[in-house]
C-alpha atoms as a PDB file:
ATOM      1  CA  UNK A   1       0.000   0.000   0.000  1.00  0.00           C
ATOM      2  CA  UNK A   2       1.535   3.748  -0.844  1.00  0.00           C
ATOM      3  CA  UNK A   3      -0.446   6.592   0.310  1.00  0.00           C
ATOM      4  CA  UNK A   4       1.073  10.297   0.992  1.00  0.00           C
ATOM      5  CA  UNK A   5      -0.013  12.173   3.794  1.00  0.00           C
ATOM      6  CA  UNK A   6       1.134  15.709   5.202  1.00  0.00           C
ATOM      7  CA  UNK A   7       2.641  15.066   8.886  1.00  0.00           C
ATOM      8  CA  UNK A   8       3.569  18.062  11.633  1.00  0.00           C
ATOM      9  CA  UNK A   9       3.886  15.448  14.710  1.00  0.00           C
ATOM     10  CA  UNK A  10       6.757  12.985  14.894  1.00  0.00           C
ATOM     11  CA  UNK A  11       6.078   9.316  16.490  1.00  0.00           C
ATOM     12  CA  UNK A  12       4.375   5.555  15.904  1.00  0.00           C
ATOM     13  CA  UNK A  13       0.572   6.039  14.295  1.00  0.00           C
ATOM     14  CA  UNK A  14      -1.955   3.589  13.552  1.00  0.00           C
ATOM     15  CA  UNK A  15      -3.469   3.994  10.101  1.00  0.00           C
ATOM     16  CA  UNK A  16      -6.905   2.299   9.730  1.00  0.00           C
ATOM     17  CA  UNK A  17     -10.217   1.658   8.323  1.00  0.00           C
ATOM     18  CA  UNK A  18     -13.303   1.947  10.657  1.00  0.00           C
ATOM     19  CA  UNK A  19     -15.130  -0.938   8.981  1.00  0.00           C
ATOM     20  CA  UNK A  20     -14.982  -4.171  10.497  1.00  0.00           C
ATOM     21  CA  UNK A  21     -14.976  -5.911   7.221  1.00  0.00           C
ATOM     22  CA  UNK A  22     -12.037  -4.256   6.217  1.00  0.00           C
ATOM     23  CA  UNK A  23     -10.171  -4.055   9.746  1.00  0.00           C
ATOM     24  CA  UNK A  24     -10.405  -8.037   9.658  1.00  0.00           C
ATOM     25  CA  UNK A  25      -8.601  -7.921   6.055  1.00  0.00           C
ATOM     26  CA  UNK A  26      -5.331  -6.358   7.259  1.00  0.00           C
ATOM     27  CA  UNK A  27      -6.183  -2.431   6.905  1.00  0.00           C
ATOM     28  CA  UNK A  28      -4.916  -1.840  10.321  1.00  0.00           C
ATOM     29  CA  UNK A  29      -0.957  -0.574   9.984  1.00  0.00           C
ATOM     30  CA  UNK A  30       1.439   0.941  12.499  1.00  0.00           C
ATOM     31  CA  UNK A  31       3.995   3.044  11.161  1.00  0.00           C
ATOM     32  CA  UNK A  32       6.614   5.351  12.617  1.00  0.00           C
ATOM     33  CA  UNK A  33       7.039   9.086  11.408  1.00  0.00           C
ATOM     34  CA  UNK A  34      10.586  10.847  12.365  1.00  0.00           C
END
């Protein structure tokens, strides 16, 4: 998955999908910003 995204605040986020459907499929990611 690529996606861009603007970021002001450094540190470990959780990028995710609010449907259950989808949150079951893998669309739940950690990822660190520095």
């Amino acid at each position: 998955m690529t996606f861009d995204f603007l970021a002001g605040d450094p540190g470990d986020w959780l990028f995710h999908c609010h449907t259950v459907y989808h949150l079951e499929r893998g669309t739940a990611r950690a990822f660190e910003y520095e």
